[in-house]
PDB file of N, CA and C in Angstrom:
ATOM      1  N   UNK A   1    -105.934 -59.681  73.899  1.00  0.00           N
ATOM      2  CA  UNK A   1    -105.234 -60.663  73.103  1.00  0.00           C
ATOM      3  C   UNK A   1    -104.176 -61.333  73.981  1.00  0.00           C
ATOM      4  N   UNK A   2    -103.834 -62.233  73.841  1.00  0.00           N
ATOM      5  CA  UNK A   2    -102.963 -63.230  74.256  1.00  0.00           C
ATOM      6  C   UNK A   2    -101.864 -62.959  74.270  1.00  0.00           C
ATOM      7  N   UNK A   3    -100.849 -62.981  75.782  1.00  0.00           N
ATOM      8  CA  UNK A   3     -99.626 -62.736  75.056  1.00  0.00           C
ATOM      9  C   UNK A   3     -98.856 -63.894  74.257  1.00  0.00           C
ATOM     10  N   UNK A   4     -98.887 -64.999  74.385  1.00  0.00           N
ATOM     11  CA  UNK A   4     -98.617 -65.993  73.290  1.00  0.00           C
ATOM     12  C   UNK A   4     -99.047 -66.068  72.013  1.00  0.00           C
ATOM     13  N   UNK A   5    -100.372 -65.124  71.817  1.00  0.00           N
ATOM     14  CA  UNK A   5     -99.813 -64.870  70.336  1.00  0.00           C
ATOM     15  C   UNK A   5     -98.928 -64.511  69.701  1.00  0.00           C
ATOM     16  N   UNK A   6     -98.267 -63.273  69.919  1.00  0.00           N
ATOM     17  CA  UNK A   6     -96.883 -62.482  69.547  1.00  0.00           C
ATOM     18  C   UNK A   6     -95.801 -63.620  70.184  1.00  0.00           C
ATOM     19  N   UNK A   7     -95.904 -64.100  71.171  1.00  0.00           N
ATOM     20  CA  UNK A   7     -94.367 -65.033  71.319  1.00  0.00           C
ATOM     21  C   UNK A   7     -93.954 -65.964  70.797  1.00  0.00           C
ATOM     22  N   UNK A   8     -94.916 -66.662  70.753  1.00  0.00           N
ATOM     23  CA  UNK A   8     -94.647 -67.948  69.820  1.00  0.00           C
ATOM     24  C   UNK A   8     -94.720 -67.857  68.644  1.00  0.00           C
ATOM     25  N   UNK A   9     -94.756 -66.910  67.417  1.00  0.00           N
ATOM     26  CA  UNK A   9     -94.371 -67.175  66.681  1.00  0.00           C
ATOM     27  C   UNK A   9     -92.859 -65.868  66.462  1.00  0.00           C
ATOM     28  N   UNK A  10     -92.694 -65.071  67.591  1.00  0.00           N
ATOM     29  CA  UNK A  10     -91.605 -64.399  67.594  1.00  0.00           C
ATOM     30  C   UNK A  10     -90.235 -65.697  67.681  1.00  0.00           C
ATOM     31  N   UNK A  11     -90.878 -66.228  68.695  1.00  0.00           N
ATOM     32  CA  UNK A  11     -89.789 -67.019  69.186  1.00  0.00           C
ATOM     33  C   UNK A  11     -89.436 -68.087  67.897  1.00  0.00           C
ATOM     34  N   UNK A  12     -90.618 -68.910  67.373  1.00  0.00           N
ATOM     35  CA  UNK A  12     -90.015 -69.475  66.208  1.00  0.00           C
ATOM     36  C   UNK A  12     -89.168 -68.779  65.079  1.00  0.00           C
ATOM     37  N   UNK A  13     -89.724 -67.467  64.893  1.00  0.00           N
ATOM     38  CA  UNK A  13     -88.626 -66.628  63.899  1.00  0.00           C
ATOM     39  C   UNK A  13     -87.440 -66.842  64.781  1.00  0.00           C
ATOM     40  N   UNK A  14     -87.090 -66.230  65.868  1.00  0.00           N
ATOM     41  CA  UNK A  14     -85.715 -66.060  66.284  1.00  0.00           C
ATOM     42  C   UNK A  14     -84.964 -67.126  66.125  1.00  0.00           C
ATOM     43  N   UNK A  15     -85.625 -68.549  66.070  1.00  0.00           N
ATOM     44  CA  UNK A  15     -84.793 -69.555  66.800  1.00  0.00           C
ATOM     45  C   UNK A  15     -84.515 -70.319  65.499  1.00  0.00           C
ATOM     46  N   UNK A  16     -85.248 -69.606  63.787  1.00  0.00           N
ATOM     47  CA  UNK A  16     -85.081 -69.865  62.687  1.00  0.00           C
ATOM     48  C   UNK A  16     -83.863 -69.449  62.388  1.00  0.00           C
ATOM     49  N   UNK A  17     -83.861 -68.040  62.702  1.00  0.00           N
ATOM     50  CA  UNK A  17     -83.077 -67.379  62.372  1.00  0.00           C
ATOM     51  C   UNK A  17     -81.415 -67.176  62.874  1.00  0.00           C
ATOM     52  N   UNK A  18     -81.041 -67.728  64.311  1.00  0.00           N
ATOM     53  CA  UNK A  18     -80.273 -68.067  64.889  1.00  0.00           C
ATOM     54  C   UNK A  18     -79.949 -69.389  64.065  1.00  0.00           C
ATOM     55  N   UNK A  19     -80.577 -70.143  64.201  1.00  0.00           N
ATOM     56  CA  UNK A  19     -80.131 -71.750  63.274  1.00  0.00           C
ATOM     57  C   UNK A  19     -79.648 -71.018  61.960  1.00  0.00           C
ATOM     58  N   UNK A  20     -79.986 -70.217  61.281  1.00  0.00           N
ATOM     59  CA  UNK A  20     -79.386 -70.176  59.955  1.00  0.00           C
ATOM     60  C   UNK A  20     -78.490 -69.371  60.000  1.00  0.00           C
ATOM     61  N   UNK A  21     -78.231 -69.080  61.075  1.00  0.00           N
ATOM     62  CA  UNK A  21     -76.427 -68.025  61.026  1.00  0.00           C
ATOM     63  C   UNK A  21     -75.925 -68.791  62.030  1.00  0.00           C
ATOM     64  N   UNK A  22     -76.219 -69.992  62.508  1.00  0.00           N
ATOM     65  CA  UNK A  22     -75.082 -70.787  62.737  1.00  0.00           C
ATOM     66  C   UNK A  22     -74.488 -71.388  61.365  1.00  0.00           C
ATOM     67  N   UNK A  23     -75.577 -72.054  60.971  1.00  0.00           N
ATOM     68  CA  UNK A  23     -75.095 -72.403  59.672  1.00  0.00           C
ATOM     69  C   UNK A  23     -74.261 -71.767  58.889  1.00  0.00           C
ATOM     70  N   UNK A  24     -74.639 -70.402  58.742  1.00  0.00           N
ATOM     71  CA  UNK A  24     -73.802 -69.564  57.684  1.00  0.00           C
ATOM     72  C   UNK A  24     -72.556 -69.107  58.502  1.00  0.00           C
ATOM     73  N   UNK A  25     -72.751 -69.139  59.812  1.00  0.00           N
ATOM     74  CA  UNK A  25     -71.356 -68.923  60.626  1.00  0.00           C
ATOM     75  C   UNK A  25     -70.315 -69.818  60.475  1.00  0.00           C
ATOM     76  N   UNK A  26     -70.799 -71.209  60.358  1.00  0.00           N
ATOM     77  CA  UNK A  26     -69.666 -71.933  60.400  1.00  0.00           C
ATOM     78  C   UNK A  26     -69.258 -72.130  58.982  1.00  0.00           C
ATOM     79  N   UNK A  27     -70.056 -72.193  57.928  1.00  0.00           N
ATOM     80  CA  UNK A  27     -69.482 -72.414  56.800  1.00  0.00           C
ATOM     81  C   UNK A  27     -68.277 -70.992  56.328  1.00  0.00           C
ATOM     82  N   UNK A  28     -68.846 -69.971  56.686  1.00  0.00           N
ATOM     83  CA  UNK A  28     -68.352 -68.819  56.268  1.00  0.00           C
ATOM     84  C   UNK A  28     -66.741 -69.026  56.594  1.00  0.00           C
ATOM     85  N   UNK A  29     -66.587 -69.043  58.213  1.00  0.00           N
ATOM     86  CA  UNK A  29     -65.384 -69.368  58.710  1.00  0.00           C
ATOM     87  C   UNK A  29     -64.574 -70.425  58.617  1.00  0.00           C
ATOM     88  N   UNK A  30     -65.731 -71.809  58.056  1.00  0.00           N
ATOM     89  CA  UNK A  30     -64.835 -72.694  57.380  1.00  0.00           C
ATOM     90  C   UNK A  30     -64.167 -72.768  56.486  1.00  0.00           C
ATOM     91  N   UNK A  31     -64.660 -71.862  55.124  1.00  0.00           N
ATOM     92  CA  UNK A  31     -64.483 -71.501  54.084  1.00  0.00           C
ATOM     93  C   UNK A  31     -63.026 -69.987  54.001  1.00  0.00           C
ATOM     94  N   UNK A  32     -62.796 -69.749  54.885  1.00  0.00           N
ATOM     95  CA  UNK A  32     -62.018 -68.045  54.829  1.00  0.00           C
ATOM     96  C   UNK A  32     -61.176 -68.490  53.486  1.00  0.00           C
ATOM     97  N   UNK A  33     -60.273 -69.548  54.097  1.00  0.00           N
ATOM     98  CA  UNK A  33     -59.215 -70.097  53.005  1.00  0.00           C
ATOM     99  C   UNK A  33     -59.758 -69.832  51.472  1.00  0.00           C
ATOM    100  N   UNK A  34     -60.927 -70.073  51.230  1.00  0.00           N
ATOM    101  CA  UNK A  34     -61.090 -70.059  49.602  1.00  0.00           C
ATOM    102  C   UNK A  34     -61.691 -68.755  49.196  1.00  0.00           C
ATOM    103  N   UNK A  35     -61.904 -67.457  50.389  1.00  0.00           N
ATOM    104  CA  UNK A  35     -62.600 -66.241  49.772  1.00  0.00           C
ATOM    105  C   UNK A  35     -61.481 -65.243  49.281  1.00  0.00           C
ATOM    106  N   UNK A  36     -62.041 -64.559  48.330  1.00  0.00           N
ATOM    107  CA  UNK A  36     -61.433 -63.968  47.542  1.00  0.00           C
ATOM    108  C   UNK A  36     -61.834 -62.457  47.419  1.00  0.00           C
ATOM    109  N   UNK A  37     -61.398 -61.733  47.201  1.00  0.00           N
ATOM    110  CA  UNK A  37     -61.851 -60.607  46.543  1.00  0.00           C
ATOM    111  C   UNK A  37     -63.145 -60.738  46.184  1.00  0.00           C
ATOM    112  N   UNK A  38     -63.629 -61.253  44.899  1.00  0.00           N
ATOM    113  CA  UNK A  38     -64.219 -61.325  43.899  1.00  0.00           C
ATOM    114  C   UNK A  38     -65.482 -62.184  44.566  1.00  0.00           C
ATOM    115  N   UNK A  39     -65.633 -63.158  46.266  1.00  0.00           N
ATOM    116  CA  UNK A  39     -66.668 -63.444  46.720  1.00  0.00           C
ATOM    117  C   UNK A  39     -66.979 -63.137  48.194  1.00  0.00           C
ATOM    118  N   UNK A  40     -65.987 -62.653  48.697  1.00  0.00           N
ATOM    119  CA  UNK A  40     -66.649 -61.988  49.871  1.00  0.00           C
ATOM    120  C   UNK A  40     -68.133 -61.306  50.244  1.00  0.00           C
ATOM    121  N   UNK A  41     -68.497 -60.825  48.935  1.00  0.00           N
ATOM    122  CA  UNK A  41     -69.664 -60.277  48.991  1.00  0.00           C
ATOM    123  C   UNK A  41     -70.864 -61.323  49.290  1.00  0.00           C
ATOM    124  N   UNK A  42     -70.758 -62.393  48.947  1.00  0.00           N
ATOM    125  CA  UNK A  42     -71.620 -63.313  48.905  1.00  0.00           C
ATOM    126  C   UNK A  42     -71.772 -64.448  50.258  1.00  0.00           C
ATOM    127  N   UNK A  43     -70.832 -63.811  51.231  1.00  0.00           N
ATOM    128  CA  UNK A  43     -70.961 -64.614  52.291  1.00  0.00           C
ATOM    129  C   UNK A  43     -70.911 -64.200  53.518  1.00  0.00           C
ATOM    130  N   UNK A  44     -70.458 -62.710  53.227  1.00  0.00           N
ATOM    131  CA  UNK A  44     -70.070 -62.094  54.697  1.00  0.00           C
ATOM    132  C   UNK A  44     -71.464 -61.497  55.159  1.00  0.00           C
ATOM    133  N   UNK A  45     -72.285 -61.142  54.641  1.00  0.00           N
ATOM    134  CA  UNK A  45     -73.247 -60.294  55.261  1.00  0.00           C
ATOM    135  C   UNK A  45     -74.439 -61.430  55.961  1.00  0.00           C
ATOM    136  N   UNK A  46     -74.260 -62.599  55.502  1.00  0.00           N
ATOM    137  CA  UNK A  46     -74.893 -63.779  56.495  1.00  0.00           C
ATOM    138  C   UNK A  46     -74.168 -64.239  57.701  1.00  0.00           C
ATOM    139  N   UNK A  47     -73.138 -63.093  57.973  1.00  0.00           N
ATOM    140  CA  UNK A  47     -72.867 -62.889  59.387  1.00  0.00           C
ATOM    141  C   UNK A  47     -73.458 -62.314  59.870  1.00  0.00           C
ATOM    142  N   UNK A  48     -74.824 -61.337  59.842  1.00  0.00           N
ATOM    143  CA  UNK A  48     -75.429 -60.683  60.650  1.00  0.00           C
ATOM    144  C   UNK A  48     -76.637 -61.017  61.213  1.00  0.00           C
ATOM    145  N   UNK A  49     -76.851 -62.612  60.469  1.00  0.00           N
ATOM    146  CA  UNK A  49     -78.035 -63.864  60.663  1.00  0.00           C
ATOM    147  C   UNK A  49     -78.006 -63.854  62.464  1.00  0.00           C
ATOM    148  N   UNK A  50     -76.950 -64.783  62.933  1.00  0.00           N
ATOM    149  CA  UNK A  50     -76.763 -64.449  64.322  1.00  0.00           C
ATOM    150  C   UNK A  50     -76.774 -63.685  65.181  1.00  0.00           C
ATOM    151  N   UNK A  51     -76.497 -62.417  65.117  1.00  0.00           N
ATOM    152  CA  UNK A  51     -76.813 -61.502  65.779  1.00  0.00           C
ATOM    153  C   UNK A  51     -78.313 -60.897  65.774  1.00  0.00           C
ATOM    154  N   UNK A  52     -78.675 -60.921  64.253  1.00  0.00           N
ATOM    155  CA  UNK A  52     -80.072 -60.606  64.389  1.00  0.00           C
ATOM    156  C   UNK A  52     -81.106 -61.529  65.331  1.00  0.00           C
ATOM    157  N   UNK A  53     -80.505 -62.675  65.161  1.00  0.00           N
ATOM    158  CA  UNK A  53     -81.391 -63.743  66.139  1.00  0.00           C
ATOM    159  C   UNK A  53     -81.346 -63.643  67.277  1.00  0.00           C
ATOM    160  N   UNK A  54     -80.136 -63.429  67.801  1.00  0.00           N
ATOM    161  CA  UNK A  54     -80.450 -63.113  69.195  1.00  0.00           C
ATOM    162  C   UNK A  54     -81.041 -62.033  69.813  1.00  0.00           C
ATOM    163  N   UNK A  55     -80.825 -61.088  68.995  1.00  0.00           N
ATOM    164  CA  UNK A  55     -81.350 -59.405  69.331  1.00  0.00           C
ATOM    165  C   UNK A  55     -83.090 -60.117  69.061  1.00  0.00           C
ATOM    166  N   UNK A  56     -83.718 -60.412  68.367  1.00  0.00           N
ATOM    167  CA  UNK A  56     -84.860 -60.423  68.142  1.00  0.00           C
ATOM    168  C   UNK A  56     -85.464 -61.877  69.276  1.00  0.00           C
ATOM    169  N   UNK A  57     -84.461 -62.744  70.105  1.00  0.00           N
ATOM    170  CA  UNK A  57     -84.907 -63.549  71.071  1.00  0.00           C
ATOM    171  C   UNK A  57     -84.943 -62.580  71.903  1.00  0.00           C
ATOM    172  N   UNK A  58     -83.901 -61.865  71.824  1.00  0.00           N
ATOM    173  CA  UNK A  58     -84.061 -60.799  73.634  1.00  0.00           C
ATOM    174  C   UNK A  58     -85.251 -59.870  73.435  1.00  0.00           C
ATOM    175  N   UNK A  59     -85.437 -59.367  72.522  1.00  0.00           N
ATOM    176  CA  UNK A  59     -86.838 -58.874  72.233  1.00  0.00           C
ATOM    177  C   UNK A  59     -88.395 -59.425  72.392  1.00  0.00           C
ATOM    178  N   UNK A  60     -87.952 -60.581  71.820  1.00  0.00           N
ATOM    179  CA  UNK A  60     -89.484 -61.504  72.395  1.00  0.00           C
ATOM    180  C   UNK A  60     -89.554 -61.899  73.726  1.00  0.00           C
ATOM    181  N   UNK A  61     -88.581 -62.129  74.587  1.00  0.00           N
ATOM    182  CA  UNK A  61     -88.235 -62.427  75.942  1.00  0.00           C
ATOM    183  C   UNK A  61     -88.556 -60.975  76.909  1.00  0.00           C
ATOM    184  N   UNK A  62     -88.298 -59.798  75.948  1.00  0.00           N
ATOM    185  CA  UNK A  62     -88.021 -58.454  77.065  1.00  0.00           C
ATOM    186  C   UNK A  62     -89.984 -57.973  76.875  1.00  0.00           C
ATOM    187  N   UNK A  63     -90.523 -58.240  75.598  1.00  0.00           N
ATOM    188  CA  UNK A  63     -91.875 -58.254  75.219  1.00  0.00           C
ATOM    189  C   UNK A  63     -92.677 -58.996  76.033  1.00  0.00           C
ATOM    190  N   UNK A  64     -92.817 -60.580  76.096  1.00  0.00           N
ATOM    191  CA  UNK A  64     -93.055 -61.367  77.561  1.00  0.00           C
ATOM    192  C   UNK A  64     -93.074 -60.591  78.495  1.00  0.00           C
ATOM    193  N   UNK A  65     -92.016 -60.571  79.138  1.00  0.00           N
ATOM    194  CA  UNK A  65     -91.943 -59.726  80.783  1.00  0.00           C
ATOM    195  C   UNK A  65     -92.756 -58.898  80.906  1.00  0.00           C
ATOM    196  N   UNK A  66     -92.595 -57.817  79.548  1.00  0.00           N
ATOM    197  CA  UNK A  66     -93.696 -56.434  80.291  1.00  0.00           C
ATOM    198  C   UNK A  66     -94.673 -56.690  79.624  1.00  0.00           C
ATOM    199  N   UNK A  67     -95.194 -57.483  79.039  1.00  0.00           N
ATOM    200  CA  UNK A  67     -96.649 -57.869  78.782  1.00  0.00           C
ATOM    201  C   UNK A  67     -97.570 -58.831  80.362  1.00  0.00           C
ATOM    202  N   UNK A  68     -96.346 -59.692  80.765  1.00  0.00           N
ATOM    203  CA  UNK A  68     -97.235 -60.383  81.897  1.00  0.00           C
ATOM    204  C   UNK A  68     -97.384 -59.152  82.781  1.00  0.00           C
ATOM    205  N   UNK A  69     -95.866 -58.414  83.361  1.00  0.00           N
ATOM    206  CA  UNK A  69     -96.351 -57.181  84.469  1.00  0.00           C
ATOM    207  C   UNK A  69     -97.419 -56.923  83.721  1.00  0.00           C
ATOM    208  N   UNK A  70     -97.403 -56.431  82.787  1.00  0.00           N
ATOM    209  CA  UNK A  70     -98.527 -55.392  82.181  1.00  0.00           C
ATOM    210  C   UNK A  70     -99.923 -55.529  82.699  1.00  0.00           C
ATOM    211  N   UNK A  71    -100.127 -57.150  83.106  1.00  0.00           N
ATOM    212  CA  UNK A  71    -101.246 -57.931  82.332  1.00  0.00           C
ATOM    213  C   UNK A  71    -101.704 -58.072  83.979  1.00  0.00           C
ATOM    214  N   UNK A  72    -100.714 -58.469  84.646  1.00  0.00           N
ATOM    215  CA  UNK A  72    -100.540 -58.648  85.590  1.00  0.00           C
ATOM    216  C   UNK A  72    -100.943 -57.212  86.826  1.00  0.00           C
ATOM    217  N   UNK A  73    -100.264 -56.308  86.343  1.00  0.00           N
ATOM    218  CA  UNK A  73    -100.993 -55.334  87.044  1.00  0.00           C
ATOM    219  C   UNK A  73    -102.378 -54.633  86.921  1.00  0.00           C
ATOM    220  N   UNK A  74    -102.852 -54.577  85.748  1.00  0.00           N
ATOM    221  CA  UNK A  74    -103.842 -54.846  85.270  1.00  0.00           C
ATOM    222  C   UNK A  74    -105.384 -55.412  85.851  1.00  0.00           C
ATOM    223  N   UNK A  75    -104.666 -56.912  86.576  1.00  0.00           N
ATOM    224  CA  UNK A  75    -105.478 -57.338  86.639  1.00  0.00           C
ATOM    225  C   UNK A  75    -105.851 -56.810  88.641  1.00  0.00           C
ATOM    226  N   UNK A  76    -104.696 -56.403  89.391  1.00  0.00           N
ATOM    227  CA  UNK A  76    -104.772 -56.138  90.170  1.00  0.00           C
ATOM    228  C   UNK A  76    -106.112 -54.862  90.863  1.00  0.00           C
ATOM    229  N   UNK A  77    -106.453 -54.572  89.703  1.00  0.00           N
ATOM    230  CA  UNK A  77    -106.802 -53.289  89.880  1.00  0.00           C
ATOM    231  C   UNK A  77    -108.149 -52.914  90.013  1.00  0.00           C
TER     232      UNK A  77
END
């Protein structure tokens, strides 16, 4: 199988998913002034949008590498 099967659509998740915790990053922090008690719940945990995105780009990126060695030594042989 291909390794561009698994990347390209890893990579579109990640790069979904990074875009939507920018989004929720900046609104969140735009917003501090109006959170309250009573809505924190509803905005803070789409702080972990961003981080998940990048952890899951370095994953599709660290997946790449040892799939070409992989593929690559492989073929040496």
């Amino acid at each position: 199988m291909p390794v561009w099967f698994a990347v390209v659509p890893g990579a579109g998740a990640a790069i979904t998913v990074m875009q939507a915790g920018l989004r929720v990053t900046t609104e969140v922090f735009g917003g501090l002034d109006e959170m309250d008690r009573d809505s924190w719940g509803a905005a803070l945990p789409g702080l972990s949008f961003l981080p998940w995105g990048l952890t899951l780009a370095a994953a599709v990126a660290a997946y790449a590498v040892r799939r070409s060695r992989h593929d690559r030594a492989q073929g040496e042989k």
